[in-house]
Protein backbone atom coordinates (compact mmCIF):
# COMPACT_ATOMS: atom_id res chain seq x y z
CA UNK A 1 0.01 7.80 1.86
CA UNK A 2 -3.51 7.38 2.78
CA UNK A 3 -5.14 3.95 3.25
CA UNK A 4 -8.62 2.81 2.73
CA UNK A 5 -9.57 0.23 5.92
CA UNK A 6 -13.30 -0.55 3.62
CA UNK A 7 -11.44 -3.13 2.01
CA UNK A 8 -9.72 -5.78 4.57
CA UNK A 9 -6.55 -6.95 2.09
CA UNK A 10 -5.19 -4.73 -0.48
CA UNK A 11 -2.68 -5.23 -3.28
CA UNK A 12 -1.79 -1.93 -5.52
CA UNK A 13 0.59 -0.38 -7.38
CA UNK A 14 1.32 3.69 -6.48
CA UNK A 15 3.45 6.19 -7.77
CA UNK A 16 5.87 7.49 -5.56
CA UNK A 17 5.68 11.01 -4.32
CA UNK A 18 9.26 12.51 -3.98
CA UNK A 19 10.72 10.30 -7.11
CA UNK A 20 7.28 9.01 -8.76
CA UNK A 21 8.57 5.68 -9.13
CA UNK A 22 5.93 2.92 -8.78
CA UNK A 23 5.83 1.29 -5.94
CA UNK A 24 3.58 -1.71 -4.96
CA UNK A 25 1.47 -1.72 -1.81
CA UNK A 26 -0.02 -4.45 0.22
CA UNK A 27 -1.95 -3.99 3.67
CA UNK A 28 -4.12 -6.27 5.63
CA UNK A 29 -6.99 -4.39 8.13
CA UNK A 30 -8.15 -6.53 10.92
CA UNK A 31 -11.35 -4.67 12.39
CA UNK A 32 -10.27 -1.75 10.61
CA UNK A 33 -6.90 -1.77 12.55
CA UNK A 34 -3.88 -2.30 10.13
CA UNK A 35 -2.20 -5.54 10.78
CA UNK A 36 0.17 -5.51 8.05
CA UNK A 37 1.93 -3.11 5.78
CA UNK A 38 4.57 -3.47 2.63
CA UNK A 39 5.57 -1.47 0.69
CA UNK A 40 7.86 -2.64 -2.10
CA UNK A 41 10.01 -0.72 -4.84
CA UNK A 42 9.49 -1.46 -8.74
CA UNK A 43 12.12 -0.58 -10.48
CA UNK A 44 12.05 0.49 -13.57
């Protein structure tokens, strides 16, 4: 999973790429350093 640091918080939804379930995706950057990460299953 790549992440972008341009943007400093971050809320998405992604497709997973060994089952391609979504999952949603929520980082914080702190002077382009990641200071938090989660990464949470939708099931469908």
């Amino acid at each position: 999973m790549l992440l972008d640091n341009s943007v400093s918080k971050q809320s998405y939804i992604e497709d997973c790429e060994v089952c391609c379930n979504p999952i949603q995706v929520t980082i914080q950057f702190e002077n382009t350093q990641l200071s938090q990460f989660e990464a949470d299953s939708i099931e469908q």
